[in-house]
C-alpha atoms as a PDB file:
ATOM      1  CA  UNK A   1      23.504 -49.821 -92.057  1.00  0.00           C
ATOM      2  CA  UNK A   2      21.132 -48.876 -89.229  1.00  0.00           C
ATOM      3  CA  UNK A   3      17.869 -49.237 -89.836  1.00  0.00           C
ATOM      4  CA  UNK A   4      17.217 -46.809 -86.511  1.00  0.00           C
ATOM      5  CA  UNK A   5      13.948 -48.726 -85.423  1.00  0.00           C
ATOM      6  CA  UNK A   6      15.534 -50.928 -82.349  1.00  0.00           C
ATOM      7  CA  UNK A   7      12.765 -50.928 -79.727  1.00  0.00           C
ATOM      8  CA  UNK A   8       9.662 -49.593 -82.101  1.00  0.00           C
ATOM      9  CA  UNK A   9       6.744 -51.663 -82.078  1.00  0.00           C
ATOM     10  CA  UNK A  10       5.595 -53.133 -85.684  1.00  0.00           C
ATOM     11  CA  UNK A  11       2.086 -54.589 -86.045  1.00  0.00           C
ATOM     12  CA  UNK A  12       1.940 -57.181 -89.141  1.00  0.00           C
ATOM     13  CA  UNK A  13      -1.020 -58.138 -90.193  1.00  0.00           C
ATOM     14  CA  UNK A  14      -1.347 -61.861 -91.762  1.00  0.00           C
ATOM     15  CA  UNK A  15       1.925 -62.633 -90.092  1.00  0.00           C
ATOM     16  CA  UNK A  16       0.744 -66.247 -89.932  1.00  0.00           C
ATOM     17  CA  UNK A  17       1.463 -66.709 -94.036  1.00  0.00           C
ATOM     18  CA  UNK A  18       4.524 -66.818 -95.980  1.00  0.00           C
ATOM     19  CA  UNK A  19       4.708 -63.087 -96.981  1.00  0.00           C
ATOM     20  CA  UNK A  20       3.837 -61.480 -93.301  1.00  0.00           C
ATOM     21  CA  UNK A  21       6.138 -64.036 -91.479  1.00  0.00           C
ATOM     22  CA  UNK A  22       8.796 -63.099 -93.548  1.00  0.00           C
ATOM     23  CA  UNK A  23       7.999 -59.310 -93.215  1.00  0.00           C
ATOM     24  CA  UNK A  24       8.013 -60.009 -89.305  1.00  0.00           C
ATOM     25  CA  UNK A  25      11.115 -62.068 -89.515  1.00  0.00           C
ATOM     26  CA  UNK A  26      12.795 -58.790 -90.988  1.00  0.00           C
ATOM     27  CA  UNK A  27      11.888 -56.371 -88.870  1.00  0.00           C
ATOM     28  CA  UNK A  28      13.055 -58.559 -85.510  1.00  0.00           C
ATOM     29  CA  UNK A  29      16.275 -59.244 -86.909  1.00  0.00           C
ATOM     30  CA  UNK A  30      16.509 -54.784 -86.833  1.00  0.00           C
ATOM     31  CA  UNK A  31      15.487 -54.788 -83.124  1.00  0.00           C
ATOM     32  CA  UNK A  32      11.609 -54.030 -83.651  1.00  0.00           C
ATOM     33  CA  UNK A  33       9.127 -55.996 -81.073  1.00  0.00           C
ATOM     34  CA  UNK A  34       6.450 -57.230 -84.004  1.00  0.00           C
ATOM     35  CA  UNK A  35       3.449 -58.308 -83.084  1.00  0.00           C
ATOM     36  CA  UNK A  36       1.804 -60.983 -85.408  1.00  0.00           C
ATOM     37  CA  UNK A  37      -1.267 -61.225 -86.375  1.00  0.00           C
ATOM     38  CA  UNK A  38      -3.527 -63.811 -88.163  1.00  0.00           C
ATOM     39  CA  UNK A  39      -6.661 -65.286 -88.635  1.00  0.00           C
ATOM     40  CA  UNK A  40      -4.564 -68.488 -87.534  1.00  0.00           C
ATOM     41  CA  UNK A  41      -3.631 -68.322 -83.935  1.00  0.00           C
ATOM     42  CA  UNK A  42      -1.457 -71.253 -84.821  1.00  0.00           C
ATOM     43  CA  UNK A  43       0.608 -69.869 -87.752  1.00  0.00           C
ATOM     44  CA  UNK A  44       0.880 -66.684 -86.088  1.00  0.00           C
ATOM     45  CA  UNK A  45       2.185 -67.949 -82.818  1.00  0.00           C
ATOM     46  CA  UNK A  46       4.370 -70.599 -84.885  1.00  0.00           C
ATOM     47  CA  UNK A  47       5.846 -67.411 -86.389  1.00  0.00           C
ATOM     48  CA  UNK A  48       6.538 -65.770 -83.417  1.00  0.00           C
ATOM     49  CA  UNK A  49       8.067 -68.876 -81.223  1.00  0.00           C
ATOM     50  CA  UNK A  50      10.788 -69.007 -84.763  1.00  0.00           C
ATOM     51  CA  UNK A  51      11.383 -65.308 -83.595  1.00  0.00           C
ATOM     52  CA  UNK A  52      11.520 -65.094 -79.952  1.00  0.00           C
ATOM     53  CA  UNK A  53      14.067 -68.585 -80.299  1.00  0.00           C
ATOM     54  CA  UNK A  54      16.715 -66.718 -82.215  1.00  0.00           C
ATOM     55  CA  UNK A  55      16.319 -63.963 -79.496  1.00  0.00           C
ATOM     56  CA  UNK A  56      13.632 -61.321 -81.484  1.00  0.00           C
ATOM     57  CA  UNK A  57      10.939 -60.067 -79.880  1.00  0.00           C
ATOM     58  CA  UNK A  58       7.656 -61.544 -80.950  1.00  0.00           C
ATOM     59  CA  UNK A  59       3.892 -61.158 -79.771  1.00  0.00           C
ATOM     60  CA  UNK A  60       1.602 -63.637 -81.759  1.00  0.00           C
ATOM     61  CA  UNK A  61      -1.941 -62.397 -81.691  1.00  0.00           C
ATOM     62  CA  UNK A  62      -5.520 -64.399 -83.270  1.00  0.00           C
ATOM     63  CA  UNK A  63      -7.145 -61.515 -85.771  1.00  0.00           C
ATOM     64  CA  UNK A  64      -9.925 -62.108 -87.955  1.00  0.00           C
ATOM     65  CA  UNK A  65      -9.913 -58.974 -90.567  1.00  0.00           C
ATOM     66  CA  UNK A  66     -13.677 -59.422 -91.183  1.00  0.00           C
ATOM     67  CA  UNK A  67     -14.600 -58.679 -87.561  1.00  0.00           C
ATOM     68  CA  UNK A  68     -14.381 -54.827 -86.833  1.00  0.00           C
ATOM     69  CA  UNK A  69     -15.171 -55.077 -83.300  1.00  0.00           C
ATOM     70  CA  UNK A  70     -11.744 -56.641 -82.726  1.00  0.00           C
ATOM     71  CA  UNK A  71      -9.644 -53.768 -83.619  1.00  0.00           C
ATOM     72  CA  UNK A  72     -10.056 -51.753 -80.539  1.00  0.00           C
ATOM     73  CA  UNK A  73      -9.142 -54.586 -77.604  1.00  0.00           C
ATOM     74  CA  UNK A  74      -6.310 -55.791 -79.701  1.00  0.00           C
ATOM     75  CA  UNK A  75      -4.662 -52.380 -80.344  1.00  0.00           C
ATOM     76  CA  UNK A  76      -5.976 -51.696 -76.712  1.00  0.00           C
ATOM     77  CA  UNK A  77      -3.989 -54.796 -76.059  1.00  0.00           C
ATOM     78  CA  UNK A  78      -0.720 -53.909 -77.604  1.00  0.00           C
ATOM     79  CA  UNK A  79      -0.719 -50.593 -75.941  1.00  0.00           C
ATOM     80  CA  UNK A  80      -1.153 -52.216 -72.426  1.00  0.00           C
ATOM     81  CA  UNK A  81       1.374 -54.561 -72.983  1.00  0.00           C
ATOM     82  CA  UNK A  82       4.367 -53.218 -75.472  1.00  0.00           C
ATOM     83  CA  UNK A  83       2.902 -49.588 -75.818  1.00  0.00           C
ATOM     84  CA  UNK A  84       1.878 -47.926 -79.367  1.00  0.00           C
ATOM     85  CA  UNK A  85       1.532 -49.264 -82.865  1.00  0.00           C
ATOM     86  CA  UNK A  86       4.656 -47.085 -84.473  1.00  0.00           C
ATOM     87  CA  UNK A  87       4.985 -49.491 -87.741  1.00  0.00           C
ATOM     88  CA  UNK A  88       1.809 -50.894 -89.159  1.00  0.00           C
ATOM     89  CA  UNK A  89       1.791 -53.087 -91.741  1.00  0.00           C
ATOM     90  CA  UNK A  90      -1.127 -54.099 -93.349  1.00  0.00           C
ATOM     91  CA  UNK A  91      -0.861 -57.534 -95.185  1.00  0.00           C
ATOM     92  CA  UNK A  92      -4.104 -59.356 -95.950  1.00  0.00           C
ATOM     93  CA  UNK A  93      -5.124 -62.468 -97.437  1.00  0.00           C
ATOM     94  CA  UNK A  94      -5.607 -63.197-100.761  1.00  0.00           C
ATOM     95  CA  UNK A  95      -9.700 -63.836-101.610  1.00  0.00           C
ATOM     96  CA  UNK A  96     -10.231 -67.375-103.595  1.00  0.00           C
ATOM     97  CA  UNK A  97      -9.433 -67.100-107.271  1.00  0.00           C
ATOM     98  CA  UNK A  98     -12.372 -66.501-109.932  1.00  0.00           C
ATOM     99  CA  UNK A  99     -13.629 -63.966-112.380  1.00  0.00           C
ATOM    100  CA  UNK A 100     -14.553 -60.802-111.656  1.00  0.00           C
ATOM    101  CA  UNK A 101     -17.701 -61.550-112.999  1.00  0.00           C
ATOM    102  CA  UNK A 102     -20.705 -63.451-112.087  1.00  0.00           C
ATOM    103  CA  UNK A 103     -19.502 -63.115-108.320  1.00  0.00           C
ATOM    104  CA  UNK A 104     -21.982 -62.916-105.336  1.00  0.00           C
ATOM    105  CA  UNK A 105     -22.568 -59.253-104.262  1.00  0.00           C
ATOM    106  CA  UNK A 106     -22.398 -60.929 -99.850  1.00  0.00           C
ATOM    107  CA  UNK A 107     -18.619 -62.468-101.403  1.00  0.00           C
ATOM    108  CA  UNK A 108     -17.994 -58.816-102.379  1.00  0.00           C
ATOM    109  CA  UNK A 109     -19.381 -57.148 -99.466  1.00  0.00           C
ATOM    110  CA  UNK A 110     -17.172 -59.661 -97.414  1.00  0.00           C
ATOM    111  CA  UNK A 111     -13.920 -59.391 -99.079  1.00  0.00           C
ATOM    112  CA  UNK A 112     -14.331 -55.848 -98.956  1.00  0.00           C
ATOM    113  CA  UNK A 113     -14.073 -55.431 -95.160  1.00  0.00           C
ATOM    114  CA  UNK A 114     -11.529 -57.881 -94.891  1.00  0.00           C
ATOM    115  CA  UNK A 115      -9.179 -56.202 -97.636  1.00  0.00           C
ATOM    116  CA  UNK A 116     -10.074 -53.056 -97.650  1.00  0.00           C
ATOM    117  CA  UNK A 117     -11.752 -51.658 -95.081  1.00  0.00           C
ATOM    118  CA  UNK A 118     -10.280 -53.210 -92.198  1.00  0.00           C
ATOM    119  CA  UNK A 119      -6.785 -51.868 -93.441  1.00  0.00           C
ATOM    120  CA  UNK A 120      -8.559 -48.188 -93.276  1.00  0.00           C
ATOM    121  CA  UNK A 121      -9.956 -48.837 -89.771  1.00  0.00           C
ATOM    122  CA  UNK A 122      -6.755 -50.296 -88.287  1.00  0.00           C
ATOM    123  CA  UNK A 123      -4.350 -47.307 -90.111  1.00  0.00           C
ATOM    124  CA  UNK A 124      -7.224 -44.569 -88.469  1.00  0.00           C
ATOM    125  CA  UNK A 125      -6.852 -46.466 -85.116  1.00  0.00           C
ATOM    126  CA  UNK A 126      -2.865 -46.098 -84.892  1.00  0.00           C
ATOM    127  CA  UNK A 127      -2.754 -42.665 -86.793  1.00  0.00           C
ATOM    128  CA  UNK A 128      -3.766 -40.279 -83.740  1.00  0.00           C
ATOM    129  CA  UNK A 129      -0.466 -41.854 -82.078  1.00  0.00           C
ATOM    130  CA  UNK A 130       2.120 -41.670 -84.370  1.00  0.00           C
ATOM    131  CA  UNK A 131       0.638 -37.832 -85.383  1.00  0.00           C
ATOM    132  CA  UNK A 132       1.390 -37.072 -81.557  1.00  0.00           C
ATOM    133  CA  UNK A 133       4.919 -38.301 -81.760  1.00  0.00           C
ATOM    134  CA  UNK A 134       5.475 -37.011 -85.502  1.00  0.00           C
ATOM    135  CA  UNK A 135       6.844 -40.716 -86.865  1.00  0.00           C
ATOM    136  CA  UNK A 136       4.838 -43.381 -88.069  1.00  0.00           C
ATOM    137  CA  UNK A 137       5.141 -45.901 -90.593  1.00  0.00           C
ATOM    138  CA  UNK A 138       2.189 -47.313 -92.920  1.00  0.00           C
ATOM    139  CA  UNK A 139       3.477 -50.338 -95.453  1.00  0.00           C
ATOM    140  CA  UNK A 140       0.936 -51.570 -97.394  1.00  0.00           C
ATOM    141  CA  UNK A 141       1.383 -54.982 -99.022  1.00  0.00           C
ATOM    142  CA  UNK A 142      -0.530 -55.392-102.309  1.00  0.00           C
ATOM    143  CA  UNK A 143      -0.142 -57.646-105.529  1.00  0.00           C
ATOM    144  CA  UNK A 144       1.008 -57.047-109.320  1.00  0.00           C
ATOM    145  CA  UNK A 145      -2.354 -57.259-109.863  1.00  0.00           C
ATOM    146  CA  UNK A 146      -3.075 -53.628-109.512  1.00  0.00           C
ATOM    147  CA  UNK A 147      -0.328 -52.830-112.356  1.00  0.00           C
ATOM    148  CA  UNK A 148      -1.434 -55.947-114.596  1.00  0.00           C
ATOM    149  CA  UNK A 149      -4.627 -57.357-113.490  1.00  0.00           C
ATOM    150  CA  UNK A 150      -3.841 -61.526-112.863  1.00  0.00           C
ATOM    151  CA  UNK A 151      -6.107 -63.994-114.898  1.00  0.00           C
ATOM    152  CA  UNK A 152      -8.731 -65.255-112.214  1.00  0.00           C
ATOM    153  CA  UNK A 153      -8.484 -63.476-109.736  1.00  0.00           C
ATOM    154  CA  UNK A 154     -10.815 -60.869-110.419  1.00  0.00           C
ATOM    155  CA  UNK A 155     -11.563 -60.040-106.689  1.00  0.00           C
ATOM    156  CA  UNK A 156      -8.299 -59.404-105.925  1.00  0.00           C
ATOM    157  CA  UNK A 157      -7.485 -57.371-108.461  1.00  0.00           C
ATOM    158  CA  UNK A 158     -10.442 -54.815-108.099  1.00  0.00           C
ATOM    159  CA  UNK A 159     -10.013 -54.643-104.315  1.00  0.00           C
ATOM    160  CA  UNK A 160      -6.520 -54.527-104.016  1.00  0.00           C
ATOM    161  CA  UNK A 161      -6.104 -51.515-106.057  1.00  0.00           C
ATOM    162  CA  UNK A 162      -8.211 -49.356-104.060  1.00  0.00           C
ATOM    163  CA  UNK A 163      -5.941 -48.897-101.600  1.00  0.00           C
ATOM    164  CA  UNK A 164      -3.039 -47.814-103.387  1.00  0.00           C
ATOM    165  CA  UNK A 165      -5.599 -44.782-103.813  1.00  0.00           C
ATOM    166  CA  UNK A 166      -5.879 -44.842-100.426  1.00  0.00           C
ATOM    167  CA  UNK A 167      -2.208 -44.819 -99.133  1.00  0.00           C
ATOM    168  CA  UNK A 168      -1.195 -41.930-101.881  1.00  0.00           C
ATOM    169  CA  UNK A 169      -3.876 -39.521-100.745  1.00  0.00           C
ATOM    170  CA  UNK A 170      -2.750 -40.447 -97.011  1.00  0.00           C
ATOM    171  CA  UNK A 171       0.798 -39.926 -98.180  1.00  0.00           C
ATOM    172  CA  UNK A 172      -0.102 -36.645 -98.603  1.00  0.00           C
ATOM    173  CA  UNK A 173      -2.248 -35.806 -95.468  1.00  0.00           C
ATOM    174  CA  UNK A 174       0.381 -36.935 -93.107  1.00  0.00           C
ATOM    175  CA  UNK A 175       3.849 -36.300 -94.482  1.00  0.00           C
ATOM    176  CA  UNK A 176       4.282 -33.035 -92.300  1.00  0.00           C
ATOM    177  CA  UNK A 177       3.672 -35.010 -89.444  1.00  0.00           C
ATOM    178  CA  UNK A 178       6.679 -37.204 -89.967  1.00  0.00           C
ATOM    179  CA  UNK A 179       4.857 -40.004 -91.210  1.00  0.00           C
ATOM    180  CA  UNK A 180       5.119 -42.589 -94.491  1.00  0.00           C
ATOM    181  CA  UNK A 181       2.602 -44.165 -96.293  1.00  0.00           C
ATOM    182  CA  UNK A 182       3.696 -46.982 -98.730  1.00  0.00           C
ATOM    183  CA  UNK A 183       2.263 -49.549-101.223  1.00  0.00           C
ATOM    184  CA  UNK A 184       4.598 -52.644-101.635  1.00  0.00           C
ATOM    185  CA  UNK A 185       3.297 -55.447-104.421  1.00  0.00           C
ATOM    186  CA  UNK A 186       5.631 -58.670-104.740  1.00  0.00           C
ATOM    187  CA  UNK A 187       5.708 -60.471-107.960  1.00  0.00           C
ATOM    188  CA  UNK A 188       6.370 -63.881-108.033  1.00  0.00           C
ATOM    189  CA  UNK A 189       7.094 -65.238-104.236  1.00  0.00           C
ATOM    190  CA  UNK A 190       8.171 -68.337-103.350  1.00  0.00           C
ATOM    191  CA  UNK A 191       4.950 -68.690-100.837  1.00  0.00           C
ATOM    192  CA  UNK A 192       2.393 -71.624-100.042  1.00  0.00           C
ATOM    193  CA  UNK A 193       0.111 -68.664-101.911  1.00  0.00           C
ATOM    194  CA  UNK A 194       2.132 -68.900-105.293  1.00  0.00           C
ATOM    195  CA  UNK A 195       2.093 -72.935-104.661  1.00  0.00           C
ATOM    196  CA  UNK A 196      -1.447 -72.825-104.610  1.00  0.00           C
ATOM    197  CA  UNK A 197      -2.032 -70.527-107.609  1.00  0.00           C
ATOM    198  CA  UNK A 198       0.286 -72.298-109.797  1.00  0.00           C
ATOM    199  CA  UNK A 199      -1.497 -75.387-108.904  1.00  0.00           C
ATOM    200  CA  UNK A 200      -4.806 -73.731-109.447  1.00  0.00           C
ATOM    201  CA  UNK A 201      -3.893 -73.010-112.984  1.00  0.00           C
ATOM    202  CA  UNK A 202      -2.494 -76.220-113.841  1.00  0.00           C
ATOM    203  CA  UNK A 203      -6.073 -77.812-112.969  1.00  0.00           C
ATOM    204  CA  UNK A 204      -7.889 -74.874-114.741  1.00  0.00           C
ATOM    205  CA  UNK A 205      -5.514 -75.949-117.989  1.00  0.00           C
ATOM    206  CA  UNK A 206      -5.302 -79.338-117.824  1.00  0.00           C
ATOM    207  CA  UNK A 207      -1.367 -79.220-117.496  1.00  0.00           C
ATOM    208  CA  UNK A 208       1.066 -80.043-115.513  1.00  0.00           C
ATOM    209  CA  UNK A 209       2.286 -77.651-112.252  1.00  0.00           C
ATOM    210  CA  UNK A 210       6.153 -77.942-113.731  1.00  0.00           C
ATOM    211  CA  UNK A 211       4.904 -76.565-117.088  1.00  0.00           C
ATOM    212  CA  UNK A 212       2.959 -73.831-115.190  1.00  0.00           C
ATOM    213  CA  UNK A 213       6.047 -73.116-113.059  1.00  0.00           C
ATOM    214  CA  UNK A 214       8.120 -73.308-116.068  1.00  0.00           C
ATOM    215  CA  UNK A 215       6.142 -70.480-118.147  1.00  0.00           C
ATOM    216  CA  UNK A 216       6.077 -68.506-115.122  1.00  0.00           C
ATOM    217  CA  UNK A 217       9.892 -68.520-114.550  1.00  0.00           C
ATOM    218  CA  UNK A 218      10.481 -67.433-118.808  1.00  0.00           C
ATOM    219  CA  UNK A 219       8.381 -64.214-117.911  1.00  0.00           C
ATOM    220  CA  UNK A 220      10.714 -63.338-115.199  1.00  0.00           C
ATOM    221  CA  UNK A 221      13.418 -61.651-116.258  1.00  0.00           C
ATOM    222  CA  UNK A 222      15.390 -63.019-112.827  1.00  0.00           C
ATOM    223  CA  UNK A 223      14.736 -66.293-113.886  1.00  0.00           C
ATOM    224  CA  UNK A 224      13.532 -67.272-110.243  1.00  0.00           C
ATOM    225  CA  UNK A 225      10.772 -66.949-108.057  1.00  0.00           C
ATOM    226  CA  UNK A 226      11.522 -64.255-105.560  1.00  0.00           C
ATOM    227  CA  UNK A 227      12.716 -65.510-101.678  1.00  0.00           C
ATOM    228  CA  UNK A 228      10.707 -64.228 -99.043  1.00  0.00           C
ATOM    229  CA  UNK A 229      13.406 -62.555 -97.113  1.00  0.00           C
ATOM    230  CA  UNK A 230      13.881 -60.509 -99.850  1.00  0.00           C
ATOM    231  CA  UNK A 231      10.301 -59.043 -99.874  1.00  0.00           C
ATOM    232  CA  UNK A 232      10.524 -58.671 -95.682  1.00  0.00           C
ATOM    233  CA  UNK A 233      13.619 -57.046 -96.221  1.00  0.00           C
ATOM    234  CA  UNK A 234      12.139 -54.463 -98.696  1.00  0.00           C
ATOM    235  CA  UNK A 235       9.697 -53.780 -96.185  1.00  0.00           C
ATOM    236  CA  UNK A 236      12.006 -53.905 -93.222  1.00  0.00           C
ATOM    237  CA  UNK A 237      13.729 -50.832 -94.789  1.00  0.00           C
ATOM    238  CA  UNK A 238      10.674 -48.789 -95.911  1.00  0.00           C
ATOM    239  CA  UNK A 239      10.123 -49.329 -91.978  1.00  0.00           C
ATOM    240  CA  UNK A 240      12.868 -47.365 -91.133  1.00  0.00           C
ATOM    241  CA  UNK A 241      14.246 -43.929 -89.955  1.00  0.00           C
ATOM    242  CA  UNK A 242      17.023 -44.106 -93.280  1.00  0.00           C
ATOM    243  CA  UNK A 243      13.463 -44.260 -95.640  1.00  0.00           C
ATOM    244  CA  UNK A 244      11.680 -40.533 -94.069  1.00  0.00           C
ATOM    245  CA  UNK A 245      11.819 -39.471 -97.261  1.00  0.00           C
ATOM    246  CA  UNK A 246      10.139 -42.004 -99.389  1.00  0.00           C
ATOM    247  CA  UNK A 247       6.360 -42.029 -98.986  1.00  0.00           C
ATOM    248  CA  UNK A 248       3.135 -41.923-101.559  1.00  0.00           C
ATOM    249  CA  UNK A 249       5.289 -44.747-103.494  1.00  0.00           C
ATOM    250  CA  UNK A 250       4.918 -47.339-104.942  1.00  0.00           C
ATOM    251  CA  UNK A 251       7.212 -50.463-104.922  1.00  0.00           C
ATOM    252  CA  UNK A 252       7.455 -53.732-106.857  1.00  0.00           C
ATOM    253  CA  UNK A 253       9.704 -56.786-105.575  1.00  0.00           C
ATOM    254  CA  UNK A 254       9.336 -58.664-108.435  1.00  0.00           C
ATOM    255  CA  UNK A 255      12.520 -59.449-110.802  1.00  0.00           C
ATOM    256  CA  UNK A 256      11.479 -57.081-113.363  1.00  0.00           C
ATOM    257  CA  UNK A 257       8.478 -59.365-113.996  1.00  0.00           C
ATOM    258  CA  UNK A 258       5.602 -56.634-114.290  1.00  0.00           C
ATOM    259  CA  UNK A 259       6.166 -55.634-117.770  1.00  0.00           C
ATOM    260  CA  UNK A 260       5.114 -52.170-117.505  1.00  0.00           C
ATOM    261  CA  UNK A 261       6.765 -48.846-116.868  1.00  0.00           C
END
């Protein structure tokens, strides 16, 4: 199948991690030049010398979400260099786990920008464009925590879910202008991320990481932790010109592990 996105420029955002590199791995192996992005220089441009070695086309890029001043001079940069942002997908970091209570209103403040807001800034900066030439693509990368809220991680949870608000009202505001807005939430990835939570827990509970692991794979009706190709690819299609006419959805990657409808 082709995806129809050879020569479009993707931005991902946290391409330095497990989930965006993966995204970013997807969309070069359809053609697209993806720019990485990451509070890491390092992992991003990592990322990006994996790419451009098996021929993609790869841009690595140091981003800090927190800082709003440094959305303008790096999609000023792009522009200059590759030209506009015609796939955007924002991917942020995970806050540190914890309860939702109890937590320090400057933690809140500062999660907020870096989850939330900074996700609304960058989509308003690339919208005008993509309005102009009537296609545009806006993947949002989420967690199962805004369909079952995950034990300790309280930030995450409340945060997360306001921008699947978000990207359904924008569905709506841009569709006639050729234009998708979509939430994507993995379950269970085989990340550094899960590796960390899992171990996380197994402190918190005084067990073992294996027994974690093991209680997490039982509540997966796959019986395996998810691949992180499989997630980019996901995204890699929601990217493209065969998936115009899905938009204000939203989709899990999961192996059937969010219990709900």
């Amino acid at each position: 199948m082709d995806f129809g996105i050879t020569g479009k420029v993707a931005l991902v955002l946290g391409a330095g991690g497990g989930l965006g590199g993966a995204i970013a791995r997807s969309l070069a192996a359809e053609g697209v030049k993806v720019v990485l992005a990451d509070i890491d220089p390092k992992a991003a441009e990592a990322n990006a010398e994996a790419l451009r070695a098996t021929g993609g086309q790869a841009m690595s890029m140091a981003w800090d979400l927190g800082d709003a001043g440094a959305i303008e001079p790096n999609i000023a940069r792009i522009e200059a260099e590759w030209g506009p942002v015609e796939i955007l997908v924002n991917n942020t970091g995970g806050p540190r786990p914890g309860t939702v209570s109890g937590q320090d209103p400057a933690l809140w403040r500062a999660s907020f920008e870096s989850m939330v807001l900074s996700v609304i800034a960058i989509t308003d900066r690339v919208l005008p464009g993509m309005k102009a030439r009537k296609w545009g693509r806006i993947i949002t990368s989420t967690s199962s925590g805004v369909i079952a809220p995950i034990p300790n991680l309280g930030l995450s949870n409340a945060l997360r879910i306001a921008l699947v608000g978000w990207s359904k009202t924008l569905a709506r505001e841009v569709g006639a202008d050729g234009i998708t807005a979509n939430i994507v939430l993995p379950g269970r990835i085989a990340t550094p991320r899960i590796s960390f939570l899992d171990e996380q827990k197994a402190q918190r509970e005084g067990r073992s990481v294996a027994e974690v692991q093991a209680e997490s794979l039982a509540a997966i009706p796959a019986g395996r932790y998810g691949d992180p190709s499989e997630y980019g690819d996901m995204v890699a299609f929601l990217a493209s010109a065969r998936a115009g006419y899905i938009t204000g959805s939203t989709i899990r990657v999961d192996g059937g592990y969010v219990p709900s409808i």
